[in-house]
PDB file of N, CA and C in Angstrom:
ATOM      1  N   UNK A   1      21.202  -7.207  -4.602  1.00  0.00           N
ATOM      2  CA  UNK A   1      20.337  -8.157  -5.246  1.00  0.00           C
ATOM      3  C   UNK A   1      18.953  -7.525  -5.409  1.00  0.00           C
ATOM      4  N   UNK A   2      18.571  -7.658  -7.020  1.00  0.00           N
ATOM      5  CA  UNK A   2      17.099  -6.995  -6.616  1.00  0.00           C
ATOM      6  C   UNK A   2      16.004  -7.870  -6.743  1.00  0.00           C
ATOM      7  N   UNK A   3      14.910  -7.890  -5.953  1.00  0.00           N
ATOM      8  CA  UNK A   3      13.793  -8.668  -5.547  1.00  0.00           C
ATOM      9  C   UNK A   3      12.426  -8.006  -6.385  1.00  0.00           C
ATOM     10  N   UNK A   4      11.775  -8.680  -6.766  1.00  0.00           N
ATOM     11  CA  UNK A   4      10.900  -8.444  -7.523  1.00  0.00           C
ATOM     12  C   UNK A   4       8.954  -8.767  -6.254  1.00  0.00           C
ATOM     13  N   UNK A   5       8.724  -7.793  -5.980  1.00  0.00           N
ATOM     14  CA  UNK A   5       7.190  -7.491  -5.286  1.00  0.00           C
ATOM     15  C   UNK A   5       5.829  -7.000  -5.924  1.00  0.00           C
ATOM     16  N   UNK A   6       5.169  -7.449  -5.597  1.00  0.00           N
ATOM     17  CA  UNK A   6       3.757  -6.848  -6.550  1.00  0.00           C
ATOM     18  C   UNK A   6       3.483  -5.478  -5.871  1.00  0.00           C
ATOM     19  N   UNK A   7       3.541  -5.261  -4.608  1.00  0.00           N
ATOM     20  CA  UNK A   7       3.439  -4.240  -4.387  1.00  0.00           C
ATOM     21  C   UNK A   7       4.718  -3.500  -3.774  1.00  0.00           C
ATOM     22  N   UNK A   8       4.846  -2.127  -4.632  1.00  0.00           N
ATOM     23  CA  UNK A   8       6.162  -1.457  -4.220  1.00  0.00           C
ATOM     24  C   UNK A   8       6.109   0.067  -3.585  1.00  0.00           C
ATOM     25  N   UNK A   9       6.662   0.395  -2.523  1.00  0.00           N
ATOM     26  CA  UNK A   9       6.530   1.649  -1.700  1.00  0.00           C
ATOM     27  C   UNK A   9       7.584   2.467  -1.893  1.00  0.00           C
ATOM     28  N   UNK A  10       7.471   3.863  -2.591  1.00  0.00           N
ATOM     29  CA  UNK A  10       8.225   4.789  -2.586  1.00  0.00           C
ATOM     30  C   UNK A  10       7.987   6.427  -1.404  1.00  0.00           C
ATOM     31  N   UNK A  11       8.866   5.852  -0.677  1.00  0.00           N
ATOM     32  CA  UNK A  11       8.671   6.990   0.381  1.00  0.00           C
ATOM     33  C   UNK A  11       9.828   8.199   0.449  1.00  0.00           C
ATOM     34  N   UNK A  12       9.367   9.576   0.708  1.00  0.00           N
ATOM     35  CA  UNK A  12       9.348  10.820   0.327  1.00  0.00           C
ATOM     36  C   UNK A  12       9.092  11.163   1.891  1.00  0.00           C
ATOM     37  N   UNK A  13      10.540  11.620   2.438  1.00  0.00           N
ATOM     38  CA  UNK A  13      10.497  12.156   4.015  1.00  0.00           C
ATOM     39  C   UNK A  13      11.620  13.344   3.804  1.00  0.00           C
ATOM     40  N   UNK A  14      11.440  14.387   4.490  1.00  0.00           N
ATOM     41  CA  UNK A  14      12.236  15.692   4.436  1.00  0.00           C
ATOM     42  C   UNK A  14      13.623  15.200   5.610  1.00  0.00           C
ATOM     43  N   UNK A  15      13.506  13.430   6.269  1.00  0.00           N
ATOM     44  CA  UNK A  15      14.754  13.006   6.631  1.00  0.00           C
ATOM     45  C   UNK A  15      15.971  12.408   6.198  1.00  0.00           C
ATOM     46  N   UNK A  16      15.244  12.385   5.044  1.00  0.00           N
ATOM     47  CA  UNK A  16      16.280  11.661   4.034  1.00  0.00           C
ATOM     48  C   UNK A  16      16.646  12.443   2.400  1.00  0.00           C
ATOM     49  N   UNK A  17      18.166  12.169   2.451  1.00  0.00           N
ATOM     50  CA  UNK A  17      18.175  13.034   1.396  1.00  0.00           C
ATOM     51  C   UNK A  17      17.829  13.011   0.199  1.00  0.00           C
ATOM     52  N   UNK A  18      17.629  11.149  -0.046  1.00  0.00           N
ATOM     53  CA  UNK A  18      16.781  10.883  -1.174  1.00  0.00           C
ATOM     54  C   UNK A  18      15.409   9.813  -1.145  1.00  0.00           C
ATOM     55  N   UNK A  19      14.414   9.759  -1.986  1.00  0.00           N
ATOM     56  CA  UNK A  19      14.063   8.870  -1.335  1.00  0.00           C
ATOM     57  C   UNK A  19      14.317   7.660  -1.198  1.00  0.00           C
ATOM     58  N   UNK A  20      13.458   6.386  -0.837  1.00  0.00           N
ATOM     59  CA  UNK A  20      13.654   5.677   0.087  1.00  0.00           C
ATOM     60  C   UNK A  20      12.729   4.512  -0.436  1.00  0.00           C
ATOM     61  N   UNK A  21      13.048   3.239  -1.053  1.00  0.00           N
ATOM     62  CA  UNK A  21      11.376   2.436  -1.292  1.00  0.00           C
ATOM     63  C   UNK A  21      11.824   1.354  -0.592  1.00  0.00           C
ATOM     64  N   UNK A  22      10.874   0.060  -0.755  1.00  0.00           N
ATOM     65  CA  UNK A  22      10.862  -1.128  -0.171  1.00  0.00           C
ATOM     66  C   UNK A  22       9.720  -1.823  -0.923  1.00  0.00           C
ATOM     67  N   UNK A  23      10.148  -3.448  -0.667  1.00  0.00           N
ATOM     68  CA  UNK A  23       9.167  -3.722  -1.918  1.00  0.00           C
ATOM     69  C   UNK A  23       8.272  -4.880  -0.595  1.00  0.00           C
ATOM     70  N   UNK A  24       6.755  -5.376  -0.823  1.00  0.00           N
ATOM     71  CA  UNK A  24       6.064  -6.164  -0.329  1.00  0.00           C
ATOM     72  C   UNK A  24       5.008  -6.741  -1.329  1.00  0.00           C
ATOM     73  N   UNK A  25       5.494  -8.403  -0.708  1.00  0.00           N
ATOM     74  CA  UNK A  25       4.586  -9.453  -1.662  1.00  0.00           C
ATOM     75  C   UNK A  25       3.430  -9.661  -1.255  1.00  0.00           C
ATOM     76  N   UNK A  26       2.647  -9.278  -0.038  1.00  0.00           N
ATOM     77  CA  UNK A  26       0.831  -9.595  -0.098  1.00  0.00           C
ATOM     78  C   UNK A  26       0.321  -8.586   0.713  1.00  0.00           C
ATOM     79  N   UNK A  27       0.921  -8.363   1.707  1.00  0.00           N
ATOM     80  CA  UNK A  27       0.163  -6.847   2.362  1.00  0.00           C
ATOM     81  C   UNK A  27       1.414  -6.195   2.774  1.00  0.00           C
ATOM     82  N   UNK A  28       0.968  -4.683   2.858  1.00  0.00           N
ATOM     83  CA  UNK A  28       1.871  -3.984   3.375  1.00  0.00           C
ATOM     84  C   UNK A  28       1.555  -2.687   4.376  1.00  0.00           C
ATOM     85  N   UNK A  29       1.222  -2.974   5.534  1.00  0.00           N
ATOM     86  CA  UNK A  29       0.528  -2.132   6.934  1.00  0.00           C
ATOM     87  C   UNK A  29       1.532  -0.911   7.421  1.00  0.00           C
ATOM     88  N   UNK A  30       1.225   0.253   7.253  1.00  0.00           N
ATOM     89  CA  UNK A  30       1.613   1.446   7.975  1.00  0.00           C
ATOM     90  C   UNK A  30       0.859   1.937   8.821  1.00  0.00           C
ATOM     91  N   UNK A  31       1.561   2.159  10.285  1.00  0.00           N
ATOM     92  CA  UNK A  31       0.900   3.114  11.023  1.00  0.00           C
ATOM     93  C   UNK A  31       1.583   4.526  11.005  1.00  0.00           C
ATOM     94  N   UNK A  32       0.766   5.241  11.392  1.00  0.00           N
ATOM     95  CA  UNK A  32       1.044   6.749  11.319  1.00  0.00           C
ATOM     96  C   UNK A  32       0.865   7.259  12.265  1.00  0.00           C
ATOM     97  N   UNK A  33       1.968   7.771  13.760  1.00  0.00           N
ATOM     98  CA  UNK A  33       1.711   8.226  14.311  1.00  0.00           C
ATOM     99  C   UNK A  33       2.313   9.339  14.436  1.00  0.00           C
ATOM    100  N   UNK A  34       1.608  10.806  15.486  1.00  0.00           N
ATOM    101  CA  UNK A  34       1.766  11.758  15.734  1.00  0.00           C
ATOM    102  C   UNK A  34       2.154  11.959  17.267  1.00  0.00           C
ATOM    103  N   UNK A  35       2.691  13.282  17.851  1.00  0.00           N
ATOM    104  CA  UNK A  35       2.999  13.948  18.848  1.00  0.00           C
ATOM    105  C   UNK A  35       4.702  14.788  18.721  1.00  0.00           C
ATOM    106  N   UNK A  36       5.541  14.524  19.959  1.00  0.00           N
ATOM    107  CA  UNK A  36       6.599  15.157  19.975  1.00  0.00           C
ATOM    108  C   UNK A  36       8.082  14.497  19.705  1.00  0.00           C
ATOM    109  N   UNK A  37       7.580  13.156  19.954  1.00  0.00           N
ATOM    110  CA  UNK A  37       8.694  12.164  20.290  1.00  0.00           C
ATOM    111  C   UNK A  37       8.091  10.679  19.656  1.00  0.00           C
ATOM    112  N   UNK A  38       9.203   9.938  19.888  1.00  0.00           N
ATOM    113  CA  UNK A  38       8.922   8.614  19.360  1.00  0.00           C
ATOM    114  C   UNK A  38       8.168   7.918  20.452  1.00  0.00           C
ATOM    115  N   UNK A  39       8.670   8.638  21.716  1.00  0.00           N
ATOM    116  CA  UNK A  39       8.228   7.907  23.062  1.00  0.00           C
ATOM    117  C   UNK A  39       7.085   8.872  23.684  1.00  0.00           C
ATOM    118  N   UNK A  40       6.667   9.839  22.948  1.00  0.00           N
ATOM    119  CA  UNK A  40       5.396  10.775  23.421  1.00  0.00           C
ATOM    120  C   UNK A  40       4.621  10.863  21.645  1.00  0.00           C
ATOM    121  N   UNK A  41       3.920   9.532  21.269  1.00  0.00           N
ATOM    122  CA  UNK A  41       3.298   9.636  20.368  1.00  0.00           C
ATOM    123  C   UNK A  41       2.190   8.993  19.868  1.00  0.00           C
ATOM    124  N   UNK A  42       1.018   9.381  19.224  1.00  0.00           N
ATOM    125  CA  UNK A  42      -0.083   8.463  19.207  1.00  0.00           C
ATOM    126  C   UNK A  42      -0.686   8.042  17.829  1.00  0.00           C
ATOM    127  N   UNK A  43      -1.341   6.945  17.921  1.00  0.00           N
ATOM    128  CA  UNK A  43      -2.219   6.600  16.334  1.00  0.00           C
ATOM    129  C   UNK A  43      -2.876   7.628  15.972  1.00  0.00           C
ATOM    130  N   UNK A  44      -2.517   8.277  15.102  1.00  0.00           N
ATOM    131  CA  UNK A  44      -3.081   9.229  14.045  1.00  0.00           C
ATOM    132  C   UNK A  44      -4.012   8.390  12.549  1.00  0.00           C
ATOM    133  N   UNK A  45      -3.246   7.370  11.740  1.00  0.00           N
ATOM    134  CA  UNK A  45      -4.079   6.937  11.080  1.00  0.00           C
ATOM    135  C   UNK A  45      -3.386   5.607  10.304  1.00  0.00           C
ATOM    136  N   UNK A  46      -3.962   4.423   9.813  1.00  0.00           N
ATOM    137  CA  UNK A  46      -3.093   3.680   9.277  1.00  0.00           C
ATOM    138  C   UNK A  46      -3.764   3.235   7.882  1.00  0.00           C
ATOM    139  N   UNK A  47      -2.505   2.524   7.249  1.00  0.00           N
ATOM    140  CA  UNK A  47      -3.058   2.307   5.880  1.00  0.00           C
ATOM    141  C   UNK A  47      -2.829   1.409   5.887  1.00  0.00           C
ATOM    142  N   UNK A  48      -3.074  -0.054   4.319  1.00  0.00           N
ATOM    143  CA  UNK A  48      -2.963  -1.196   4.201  1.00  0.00           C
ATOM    144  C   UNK A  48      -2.844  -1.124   2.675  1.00  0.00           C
ATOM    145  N   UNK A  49      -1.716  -2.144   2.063  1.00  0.00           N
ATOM    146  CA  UNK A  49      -1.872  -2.317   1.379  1.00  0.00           C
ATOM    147  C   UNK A  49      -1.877  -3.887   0.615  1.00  0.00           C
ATOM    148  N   UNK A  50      -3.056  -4.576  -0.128  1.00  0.00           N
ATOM    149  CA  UNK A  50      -3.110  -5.863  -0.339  1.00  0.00           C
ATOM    150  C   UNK A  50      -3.093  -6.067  -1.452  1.00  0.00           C
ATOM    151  N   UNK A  51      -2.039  -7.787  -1.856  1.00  0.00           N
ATOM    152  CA  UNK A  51      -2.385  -8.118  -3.323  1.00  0.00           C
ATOM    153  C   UNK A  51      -2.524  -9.520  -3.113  1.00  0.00           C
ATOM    154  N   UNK A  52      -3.265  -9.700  -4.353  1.00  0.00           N
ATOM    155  CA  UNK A  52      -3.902 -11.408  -4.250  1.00  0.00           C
ATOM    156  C   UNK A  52      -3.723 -11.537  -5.647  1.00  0.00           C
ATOM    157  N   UNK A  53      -2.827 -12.760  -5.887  1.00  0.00           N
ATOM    158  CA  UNK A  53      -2.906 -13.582  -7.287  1.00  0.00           C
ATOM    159  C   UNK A  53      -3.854 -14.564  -7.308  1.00  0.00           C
ATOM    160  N   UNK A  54      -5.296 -14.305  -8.273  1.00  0.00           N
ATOM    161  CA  UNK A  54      -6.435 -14.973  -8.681  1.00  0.00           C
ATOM    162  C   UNK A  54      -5.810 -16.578  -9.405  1.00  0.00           C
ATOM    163  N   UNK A  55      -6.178 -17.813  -9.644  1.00  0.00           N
ATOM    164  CA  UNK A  55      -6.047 -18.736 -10.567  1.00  0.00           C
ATOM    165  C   UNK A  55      -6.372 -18.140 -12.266  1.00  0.00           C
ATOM    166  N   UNK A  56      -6.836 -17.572 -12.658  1.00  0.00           N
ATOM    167  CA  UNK A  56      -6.811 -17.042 -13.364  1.00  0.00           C
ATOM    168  C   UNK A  56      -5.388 -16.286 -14.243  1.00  0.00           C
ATOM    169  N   UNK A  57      -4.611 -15.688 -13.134  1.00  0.00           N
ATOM    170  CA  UNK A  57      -3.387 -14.920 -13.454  1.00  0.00           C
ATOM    171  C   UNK A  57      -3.748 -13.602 -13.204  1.00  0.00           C
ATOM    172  N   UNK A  58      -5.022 -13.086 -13.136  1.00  0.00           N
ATOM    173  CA  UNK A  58      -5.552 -11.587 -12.612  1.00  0.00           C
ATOM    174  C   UNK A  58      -4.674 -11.564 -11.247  1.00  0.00           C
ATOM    175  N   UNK A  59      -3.935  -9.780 -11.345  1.00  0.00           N
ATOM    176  CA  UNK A  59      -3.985  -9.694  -9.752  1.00  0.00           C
ATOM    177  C   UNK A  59      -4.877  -8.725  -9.353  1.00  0.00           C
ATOM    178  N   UNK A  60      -5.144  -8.912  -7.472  1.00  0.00           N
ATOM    179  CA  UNK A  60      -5.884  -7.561  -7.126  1.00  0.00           C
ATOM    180  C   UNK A  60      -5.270  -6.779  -6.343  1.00  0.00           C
ATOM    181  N   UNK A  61      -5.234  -5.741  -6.356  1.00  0.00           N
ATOM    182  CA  UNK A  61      -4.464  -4.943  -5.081  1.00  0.00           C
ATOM    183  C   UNK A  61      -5.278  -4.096  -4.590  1.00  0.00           C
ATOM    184  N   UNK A  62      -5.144  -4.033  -3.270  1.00  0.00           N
ATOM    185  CA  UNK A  62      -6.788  -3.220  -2.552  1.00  0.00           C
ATOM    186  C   UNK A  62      -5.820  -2.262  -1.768  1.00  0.00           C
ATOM    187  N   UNK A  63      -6.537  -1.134  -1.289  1.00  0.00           N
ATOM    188  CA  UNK A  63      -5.691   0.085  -0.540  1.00  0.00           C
ATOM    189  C   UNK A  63      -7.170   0.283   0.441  1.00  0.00           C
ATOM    190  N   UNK A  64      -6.684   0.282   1.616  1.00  0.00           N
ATOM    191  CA  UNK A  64      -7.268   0.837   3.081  1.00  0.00           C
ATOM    192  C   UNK A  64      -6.976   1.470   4.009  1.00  0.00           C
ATOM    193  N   UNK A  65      -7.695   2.645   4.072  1.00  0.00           N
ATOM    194  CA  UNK A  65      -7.084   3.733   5.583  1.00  0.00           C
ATOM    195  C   UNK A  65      -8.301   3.572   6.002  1.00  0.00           C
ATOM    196  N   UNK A  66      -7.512   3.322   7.675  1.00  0.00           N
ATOM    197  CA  UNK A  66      -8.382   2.398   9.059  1.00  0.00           C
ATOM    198  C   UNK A  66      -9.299   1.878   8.476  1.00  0.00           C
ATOM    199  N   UNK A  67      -9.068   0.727   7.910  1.00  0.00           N
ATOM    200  CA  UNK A  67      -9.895  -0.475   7.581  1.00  0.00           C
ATOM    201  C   UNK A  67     -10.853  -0.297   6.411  1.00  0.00           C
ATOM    202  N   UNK A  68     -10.906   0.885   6.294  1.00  0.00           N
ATOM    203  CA  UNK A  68     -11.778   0.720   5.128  1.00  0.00           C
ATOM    204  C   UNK A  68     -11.326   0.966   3.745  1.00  0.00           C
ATOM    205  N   UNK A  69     -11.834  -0.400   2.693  1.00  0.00           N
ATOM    206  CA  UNK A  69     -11.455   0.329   1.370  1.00  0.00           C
ATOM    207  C   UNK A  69     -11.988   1.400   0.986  1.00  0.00           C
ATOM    208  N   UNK A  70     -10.125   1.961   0.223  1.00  0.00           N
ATOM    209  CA  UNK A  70     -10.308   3.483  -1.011  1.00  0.00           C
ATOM    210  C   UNK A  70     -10.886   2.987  -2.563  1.00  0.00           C
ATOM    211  N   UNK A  71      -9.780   2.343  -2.489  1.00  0.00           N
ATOM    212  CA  UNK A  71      -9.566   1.880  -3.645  1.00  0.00           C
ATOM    213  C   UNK A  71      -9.322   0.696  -4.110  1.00  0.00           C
ATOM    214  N   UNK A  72      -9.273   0.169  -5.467  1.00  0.00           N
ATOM    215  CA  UNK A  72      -9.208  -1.458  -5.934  1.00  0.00           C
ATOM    216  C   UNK A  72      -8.755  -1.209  -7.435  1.00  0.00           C
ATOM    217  N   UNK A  73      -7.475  -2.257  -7.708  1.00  0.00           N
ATOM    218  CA  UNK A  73      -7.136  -2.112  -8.953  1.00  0.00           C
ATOM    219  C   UNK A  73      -7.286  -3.386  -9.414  1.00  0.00           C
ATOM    220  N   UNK A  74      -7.320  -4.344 -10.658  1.00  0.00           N
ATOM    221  CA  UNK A  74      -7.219  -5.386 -11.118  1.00  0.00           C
ATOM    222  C   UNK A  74      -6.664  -5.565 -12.405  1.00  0.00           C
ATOM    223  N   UNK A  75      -5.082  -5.705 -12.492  1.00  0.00           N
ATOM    224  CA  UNK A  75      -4.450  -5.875 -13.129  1.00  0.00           C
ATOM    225  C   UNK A  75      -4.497  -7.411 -13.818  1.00  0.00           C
ATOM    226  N   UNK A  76      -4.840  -7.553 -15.421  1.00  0.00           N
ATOM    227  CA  UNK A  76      -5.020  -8.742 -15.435  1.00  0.00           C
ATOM    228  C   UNK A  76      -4.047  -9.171 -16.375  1.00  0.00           C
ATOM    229  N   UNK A  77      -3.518 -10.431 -17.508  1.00  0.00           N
ATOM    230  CA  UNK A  77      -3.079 -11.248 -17.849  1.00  0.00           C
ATOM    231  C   UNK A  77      -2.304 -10.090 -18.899  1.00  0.00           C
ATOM    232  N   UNK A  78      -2.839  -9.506 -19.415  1.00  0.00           N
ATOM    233  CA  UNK A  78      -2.319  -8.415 -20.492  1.00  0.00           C
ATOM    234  C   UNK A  78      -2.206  -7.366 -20.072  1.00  0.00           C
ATOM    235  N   UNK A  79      -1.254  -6.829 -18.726  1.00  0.00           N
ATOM    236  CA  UNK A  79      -1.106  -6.136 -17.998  1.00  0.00           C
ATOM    237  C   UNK A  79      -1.767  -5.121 -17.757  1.00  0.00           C
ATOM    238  N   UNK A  80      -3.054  -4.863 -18.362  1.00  0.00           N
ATOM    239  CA  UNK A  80      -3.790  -3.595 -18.392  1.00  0.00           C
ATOM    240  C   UNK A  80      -4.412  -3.416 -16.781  1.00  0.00           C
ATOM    241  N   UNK A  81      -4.264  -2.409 -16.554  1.00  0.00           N
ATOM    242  CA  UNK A  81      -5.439  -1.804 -14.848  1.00  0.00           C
ATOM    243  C   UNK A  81      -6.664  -1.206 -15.189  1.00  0.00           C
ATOM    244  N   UNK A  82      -7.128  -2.026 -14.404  1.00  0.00           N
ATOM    245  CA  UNK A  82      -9.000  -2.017 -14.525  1.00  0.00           C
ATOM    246  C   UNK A  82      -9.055  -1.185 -12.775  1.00  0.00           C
ATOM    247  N   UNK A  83      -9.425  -0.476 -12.941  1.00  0.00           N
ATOM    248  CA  UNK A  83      -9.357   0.861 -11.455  1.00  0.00           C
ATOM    249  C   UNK A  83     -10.985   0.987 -11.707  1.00  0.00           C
ATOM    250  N   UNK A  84     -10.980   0.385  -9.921  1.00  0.00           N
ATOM    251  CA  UNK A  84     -12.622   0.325  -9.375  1.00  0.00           C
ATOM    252  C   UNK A  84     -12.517   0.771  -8.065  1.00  0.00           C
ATOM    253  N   UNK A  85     -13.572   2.524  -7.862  1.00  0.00           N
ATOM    254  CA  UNK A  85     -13.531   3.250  -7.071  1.00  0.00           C
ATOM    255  C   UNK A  85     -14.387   2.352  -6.094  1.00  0.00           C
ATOM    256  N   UNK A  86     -14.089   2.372  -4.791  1.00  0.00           N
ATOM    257  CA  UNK A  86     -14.601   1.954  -3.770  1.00  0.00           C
ATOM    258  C   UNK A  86     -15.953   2.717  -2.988  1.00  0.00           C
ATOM    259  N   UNK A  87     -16.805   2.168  -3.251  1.00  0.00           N
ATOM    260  CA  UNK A  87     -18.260   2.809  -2.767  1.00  0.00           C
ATOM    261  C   UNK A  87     -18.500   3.252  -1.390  1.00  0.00           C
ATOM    262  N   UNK A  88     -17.942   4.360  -0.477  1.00  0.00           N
ATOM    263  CA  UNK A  88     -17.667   4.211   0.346  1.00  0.00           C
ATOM    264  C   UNK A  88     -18.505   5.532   1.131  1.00  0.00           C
ATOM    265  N   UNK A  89     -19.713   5.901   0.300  1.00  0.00           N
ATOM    266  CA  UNK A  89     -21.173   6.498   1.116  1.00  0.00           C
ATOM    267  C   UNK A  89     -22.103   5.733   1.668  1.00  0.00           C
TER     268      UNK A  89
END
């Protein structure tokens, strides 16, 4: 059955032989951790990803590693992306 998400993840791991996606409807949180093991490993870095349907019909989708926004897109009624760099000096 396929499910329809505003935001969709295509992941690319040298464990799998192909890749791999998954779809999410308002946020979608990865952590990233490092070391040797699953059980010897630590927070290295995490990301976020958010979408919000405006009354309008605009959506927004925001992207954050450790909390802070990168980036911001605003896809509106006539599907066009309006891409607004995140001021982040």
């Amino acid at each position: 059955m396929s499910q329809s998400y505003p935001i969709w993840n295509d992941v690319t791991a040298c464990i799998y032989k192909s890749s791999k996606s998954y779809g999410v409807r308002q946020v979608g949180e990865v952590d990233v951790k490092i070391g040797t093991s699953g059980s010897n490993s630590f927070h290295f870095v995490s990301h976020k990803v958010t979408h919000r349907k405006h009354e309008d019909g605009t959506r927004t989708y925001r992207f954050y590693v450790d909390g802070v926004l990168i980036k911001e897109a605003t896809l509106n009624q006539n599907n066009e992306i309006l891409i607004t760099e995140a001021d982040n000096e």
